[in-house]
C-alpha atoms as a PDB file:
ATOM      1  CA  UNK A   1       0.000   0.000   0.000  1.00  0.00           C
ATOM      2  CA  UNK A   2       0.958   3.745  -0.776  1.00  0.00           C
ATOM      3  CA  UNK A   3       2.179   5.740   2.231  1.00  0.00           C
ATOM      4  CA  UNK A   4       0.945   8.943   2.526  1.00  0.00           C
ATOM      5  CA  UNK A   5      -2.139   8.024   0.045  1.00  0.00           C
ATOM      6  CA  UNK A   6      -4.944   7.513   2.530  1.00  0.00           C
ATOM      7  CA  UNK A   7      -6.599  10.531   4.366  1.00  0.00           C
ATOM      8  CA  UNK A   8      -5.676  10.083   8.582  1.00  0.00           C
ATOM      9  CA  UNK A   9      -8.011   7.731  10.307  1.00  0.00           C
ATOM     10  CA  UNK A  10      -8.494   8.804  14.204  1.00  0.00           C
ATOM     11  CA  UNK A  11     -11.293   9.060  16.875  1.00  0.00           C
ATOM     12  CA  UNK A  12     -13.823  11.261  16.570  1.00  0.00           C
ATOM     13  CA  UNK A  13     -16.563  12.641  19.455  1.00  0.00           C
ATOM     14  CA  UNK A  14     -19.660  13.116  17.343  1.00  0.00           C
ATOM     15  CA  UNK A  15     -22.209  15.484  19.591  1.00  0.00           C
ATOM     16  CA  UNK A  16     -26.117  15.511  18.382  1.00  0.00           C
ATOM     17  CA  UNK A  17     -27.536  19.515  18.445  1.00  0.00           C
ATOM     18  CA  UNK A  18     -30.589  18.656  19.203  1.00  0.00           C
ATOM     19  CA  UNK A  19     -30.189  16.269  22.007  1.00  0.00           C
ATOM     20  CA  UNK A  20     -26.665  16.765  23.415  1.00  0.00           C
ATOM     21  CA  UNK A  21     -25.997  13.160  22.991  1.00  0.00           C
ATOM     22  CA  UNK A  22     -22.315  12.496  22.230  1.00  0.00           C
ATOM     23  CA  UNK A  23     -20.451   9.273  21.025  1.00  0.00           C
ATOM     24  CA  UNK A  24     -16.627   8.228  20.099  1.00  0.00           C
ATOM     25  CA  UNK A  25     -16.101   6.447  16.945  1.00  0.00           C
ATOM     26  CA  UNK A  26     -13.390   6.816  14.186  1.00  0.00           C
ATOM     27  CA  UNK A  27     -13.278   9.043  11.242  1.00  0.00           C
ATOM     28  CA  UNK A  28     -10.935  10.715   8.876  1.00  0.00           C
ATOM     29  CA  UNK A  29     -13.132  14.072   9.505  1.00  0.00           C
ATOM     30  CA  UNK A  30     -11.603  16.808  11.651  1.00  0.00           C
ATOM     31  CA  UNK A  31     -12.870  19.940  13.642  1.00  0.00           C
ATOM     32  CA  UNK A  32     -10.789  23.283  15.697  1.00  0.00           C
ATOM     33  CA  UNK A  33     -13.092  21.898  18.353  1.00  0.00           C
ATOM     34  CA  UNK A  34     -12.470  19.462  20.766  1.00  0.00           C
ATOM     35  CA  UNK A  35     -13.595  17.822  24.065  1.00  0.00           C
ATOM     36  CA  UNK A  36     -12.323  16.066  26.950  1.00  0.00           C
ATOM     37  CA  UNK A  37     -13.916  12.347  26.781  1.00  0.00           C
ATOM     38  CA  UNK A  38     -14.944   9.952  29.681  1.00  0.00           C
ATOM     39  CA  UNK A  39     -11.430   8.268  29.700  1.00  0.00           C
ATOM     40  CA  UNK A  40      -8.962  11.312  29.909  1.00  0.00           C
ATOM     41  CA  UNK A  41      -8.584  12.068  26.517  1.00  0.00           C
ATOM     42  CA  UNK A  42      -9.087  15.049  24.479  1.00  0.00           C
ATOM     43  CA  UNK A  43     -10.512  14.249  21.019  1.00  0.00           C
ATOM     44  CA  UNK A  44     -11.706  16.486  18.186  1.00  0.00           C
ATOM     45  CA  UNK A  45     -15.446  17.265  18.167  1.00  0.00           C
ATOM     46  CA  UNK A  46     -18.181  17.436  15.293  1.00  0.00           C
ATOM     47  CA  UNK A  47     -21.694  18.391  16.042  1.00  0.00           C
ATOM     48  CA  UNK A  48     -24.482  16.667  13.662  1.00  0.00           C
ATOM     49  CA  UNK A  49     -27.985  17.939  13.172  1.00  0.00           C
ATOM     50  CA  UNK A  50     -29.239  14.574  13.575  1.00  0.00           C
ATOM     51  CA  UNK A  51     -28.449  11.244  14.898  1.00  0.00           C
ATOM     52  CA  UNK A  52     -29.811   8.137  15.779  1.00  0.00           C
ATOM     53  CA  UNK A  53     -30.611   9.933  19.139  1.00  0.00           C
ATOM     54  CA  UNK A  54     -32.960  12.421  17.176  1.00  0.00           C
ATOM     55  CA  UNK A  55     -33.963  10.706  14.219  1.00  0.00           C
ATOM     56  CA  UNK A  56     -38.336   9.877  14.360  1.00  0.00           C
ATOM     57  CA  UNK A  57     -37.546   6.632  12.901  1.00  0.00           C
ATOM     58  CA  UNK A  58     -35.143   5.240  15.676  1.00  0.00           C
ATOM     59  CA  UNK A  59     -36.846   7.313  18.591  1.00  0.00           C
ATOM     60  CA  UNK A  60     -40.183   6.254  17.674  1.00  0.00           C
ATOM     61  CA  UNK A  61     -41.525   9.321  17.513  1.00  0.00           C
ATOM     62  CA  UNK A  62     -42.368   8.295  12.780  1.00  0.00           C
ATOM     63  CA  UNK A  63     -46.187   8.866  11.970  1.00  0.00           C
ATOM     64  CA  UNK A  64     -47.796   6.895   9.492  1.00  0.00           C
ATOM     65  CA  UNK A  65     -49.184   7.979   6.505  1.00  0.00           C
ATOM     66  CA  UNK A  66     -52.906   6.499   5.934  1.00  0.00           C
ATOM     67  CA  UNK A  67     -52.899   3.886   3.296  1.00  0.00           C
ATOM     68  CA  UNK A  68     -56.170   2.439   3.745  1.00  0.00           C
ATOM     69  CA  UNK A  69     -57.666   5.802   2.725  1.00  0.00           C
ATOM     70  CA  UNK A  70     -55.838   5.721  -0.222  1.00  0.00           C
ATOM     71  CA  UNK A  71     -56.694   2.621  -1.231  1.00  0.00           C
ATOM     72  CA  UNK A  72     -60.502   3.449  -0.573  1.00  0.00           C
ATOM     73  CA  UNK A  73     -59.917   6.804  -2.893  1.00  0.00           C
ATOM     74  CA  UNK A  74     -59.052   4.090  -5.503  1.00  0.00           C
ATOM     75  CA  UNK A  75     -61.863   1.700  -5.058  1.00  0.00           C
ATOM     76  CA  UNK A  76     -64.024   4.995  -5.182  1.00  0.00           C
ATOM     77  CA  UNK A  77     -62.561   6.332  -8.403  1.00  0.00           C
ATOM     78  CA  UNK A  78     -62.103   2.778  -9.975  1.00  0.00           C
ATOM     79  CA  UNK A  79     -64.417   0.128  -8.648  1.00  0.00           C
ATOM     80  CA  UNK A  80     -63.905  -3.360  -7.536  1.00  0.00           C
ATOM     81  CA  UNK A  81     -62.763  -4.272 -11.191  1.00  0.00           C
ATOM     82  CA  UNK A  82     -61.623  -7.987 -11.367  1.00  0.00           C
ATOM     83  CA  UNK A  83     -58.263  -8.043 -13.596  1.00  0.00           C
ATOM     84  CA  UNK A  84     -58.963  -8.805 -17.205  1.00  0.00           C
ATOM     85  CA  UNK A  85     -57.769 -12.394 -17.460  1.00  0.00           C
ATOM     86  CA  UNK A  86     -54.576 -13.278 -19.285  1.00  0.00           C
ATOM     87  CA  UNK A  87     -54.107 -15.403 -22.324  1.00  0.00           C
END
């Protein structure tokens, strides 16, 4: 493998803005800010707009939309029409 090729690979605090949640993983992006984490070490900080934290799917906070209406909007526009049958 090249040296010098492949951008530097290093931990990374990612913080969520809209919850304050914060988690250490490993990145090659980089920030002027930095923060102390839970073990003594400083590491370079990125805030997010969203995160698993935030996100309506993984909080559970997703609406559904209302298929059966559509579905009745179709019957209502197009019947109960039995498919045409093949040859």
């Amino acid at each position: 493998m090249k040296r010098d090729m492949h951008p530097d690979y290093h931990p990374v605090v990612y913080r969520d803005r809209a919850t304050g949640e914060q988690f250490l993983t490993r990145s090659t992006e980089t920030s002027r800010d930095s923060v102390e984490w839970e073990d003594g070490n400083t590491y370079p900080l990125v805030v997010v707009d969203i995160s698993a934290y935030s996100h309506p799917f993984w909080t559970g906070k997703s609406t559904l939309l209302d298929t059966a209406g559509n579905v009745e909007k179709f019957r209502r526009r197009y019947g109960d029409r039995a498919r045409p049958p093949r040859r």
